[in-house]
Protein backbone atom coordinates (compact mmCIF):
# COMPACT_ATOMS: atom_id res chain seq x y z
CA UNK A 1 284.48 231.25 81.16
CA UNK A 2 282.39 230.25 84.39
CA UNK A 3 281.60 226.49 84.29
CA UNK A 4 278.41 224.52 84.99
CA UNK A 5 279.41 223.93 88.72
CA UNK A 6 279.47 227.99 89.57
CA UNK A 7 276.28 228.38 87.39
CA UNK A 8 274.77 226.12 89.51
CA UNK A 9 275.67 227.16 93.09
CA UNK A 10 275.14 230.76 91.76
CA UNK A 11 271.46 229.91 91.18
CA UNK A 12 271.26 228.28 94.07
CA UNK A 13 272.25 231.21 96.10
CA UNK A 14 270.01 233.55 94.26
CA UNK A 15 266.84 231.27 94.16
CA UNK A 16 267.59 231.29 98.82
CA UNK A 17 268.04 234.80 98.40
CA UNK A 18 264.65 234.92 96.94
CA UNK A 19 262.72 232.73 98.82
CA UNK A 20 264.34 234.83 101.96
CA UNK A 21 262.71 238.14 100.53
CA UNK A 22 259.19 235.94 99.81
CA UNK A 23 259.19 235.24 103.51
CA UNK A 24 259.49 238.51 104.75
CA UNK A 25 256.88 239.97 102.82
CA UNK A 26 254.30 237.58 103.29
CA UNK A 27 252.47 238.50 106.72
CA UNK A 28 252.31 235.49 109.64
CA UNK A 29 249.10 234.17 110.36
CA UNK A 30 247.96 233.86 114.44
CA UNK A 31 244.55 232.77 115.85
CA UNK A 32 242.68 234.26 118.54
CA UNK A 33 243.91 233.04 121.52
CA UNK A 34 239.80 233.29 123.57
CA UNK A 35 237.73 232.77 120.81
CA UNK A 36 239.24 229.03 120.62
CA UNK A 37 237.37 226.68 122.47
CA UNK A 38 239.87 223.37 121.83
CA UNK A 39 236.89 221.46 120.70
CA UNK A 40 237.37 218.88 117.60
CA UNK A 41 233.69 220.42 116.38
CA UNK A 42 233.98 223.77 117.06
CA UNK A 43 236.82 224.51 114.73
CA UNK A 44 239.21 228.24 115.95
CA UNK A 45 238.74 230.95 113.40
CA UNK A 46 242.24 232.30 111.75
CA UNK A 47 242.52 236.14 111.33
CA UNK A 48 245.24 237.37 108.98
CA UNK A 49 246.11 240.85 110.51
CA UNK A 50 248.82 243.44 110.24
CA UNK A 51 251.04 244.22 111.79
């Protein structure tokens, strides 16, 4: 019979293995590098492209 200790650092595992496979599939997120002007006011635009 597995105990409450394995249970636990099974689930553990699995739920990182998870979140691991989340983060790969969700795409990264860059801004425009010219369009920004660095101004507090005018705020840079974020484009969610793929790759």
């Amino acid at each position: 019979m597995v105990d409450r200790y394995t249970k636990v650092i099974l689930t553990v595992i699995a739920v990182a293995l998870v979140a691991l496979a989340v983060q790969q599939a969700v795409p990264s997120a860059s801004a425009a590098g010219s369009e920004c002007k660095g101004s507090y006011f005018d705020p840079c635009w974020v484009k969610i492209k793929d790759n």
